[in-house]
C-alpha atoms as a PDB file:
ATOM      1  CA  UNK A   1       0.000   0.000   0.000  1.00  0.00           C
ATOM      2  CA  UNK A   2       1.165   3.442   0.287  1.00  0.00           C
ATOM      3  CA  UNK A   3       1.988   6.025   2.615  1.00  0.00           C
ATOM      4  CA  UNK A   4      -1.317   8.143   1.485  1.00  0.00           C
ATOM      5  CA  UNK A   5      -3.976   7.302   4.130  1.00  0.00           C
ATOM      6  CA  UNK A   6      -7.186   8.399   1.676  1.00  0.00           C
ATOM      7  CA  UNK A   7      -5.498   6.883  -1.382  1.00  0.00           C
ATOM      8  CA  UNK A   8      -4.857   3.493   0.455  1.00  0.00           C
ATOM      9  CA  UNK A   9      -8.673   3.359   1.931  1.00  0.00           C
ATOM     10  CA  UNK A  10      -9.869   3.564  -2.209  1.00  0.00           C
ATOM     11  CA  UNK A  11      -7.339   0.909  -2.819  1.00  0.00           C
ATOM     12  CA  UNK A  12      -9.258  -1.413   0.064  1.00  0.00           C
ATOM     13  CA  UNK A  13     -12.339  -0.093  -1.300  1.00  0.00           C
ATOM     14  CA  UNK A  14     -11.975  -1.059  -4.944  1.00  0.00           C
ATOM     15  CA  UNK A  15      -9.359  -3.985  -4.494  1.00  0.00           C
ATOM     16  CA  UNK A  16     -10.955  -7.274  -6.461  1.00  0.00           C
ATOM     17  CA  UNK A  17     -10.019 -10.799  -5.522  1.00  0.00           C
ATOM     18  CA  UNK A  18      -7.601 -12.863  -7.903  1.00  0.00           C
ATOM     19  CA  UNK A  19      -7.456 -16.420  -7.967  1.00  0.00           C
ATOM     20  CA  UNK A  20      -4.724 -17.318  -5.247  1.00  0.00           C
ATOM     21  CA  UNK A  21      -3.139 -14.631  -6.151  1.00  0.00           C
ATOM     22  CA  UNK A  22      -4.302 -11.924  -4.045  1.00  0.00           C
ATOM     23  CA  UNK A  23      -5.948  -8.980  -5.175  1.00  0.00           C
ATOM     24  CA  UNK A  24      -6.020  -6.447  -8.091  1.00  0.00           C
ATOM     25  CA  UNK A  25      -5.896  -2.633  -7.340  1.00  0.00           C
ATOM     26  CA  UNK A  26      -7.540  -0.511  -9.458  1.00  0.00           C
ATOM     27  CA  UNK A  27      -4.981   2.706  -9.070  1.00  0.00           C
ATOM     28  CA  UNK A  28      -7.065   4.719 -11.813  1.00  0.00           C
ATOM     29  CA  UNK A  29     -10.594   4.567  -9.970  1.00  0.00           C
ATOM     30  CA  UNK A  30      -8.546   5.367  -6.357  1.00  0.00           C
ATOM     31  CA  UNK A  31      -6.640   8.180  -7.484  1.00  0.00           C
ATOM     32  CA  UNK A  32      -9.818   9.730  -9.404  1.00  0.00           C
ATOM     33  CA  UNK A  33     -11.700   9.401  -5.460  1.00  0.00           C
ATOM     34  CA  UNK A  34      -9.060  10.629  -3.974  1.00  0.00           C
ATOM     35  CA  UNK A  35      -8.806  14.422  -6.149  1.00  0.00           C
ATOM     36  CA  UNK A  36     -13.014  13.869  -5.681  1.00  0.00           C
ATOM     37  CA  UNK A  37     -12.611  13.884  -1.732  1.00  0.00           C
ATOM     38  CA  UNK A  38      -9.918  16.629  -1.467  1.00  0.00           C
ATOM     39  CA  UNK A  39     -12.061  18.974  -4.225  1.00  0.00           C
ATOM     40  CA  UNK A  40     -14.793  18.431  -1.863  1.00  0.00           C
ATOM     41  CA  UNK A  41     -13.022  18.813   1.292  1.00  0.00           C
ATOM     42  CA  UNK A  42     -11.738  22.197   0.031  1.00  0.00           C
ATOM     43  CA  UNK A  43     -14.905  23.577  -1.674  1.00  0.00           C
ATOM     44  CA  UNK A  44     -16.378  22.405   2.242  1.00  0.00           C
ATOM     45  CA  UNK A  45     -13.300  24.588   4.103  1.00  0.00           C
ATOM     46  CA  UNK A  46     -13.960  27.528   1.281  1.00  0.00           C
ATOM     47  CA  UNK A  47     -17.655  27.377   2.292  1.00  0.00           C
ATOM     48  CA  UNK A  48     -17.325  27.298   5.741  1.00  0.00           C
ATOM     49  CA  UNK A  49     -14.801  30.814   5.607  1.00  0.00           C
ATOM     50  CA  UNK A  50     -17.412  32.138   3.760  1.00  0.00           C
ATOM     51  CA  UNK A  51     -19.898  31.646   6.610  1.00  0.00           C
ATOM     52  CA  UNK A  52     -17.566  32.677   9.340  1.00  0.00           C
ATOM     53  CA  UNK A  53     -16.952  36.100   7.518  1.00  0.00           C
ATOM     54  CA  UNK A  54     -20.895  36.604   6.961  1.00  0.00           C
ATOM     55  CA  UNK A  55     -20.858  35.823  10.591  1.00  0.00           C
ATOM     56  CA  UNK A  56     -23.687  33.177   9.638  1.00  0.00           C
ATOM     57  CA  UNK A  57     -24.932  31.419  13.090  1.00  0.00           C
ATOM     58  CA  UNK A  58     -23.978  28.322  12.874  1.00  0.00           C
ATOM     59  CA  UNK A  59     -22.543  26.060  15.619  1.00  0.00           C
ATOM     60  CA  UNK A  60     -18.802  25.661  14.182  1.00  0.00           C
ATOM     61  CA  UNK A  61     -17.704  23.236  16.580  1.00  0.00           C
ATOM     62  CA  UNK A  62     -20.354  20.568  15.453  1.00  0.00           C
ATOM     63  CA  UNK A  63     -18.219  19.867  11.891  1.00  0.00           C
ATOM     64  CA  UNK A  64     -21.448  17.080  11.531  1.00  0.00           C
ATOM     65  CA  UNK A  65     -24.417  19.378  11.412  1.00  0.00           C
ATOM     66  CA  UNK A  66     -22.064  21.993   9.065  1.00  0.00           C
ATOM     67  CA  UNK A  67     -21.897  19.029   6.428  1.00  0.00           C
ATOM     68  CA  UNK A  68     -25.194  18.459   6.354  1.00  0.00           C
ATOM     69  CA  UNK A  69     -25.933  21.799   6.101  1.00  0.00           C
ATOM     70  CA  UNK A  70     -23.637  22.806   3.375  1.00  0.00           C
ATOM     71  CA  UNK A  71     -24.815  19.733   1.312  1.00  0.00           C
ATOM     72  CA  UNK A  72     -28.141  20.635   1.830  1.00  0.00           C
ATOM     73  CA  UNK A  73     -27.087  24.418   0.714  1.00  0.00           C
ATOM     74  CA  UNK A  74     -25.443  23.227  -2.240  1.00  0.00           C
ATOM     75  CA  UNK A  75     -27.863  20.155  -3.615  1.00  0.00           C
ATOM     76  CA  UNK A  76     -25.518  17.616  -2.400  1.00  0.00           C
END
């Protein structure tokens, strides 16, 4: 595996079985979910700014209830 803790969990995630051989990795489809998490995680952080500066209400410490509301902000 590799030192990338995201990249290896998409390896796990999309490994396939071999015959006695042990498993296949499918580096393509991990790599592509791994830029698809960190766009989101930034576009999250970038909203999240945003709100602090509007001074928006929201409880910041409760990271859960931001989520959901941001993907319910943007149609997520």
């Amino acid at each position: 595996m590799t030192q990338n803790k995201l990249l290896n969990e998409y390896l796990d995630i999309t490994k396939k079985p071999l015959d006695d051989k042990g498993f296949l990795y499918d580096m393509d489809i991990a790599y592509k979910c791994v830029v698809i998490a960190d766009d989101y995680a930034i576009e999250f952080a970038d909203w999240i700014r945003g709100c602090k500066l509007k001074e928006r209400s929201y409880d910041f410490d409760n990271i859960e209830e931001l989520l959901k509301t941001y993907k319910e902000e943007k149609r997520l």
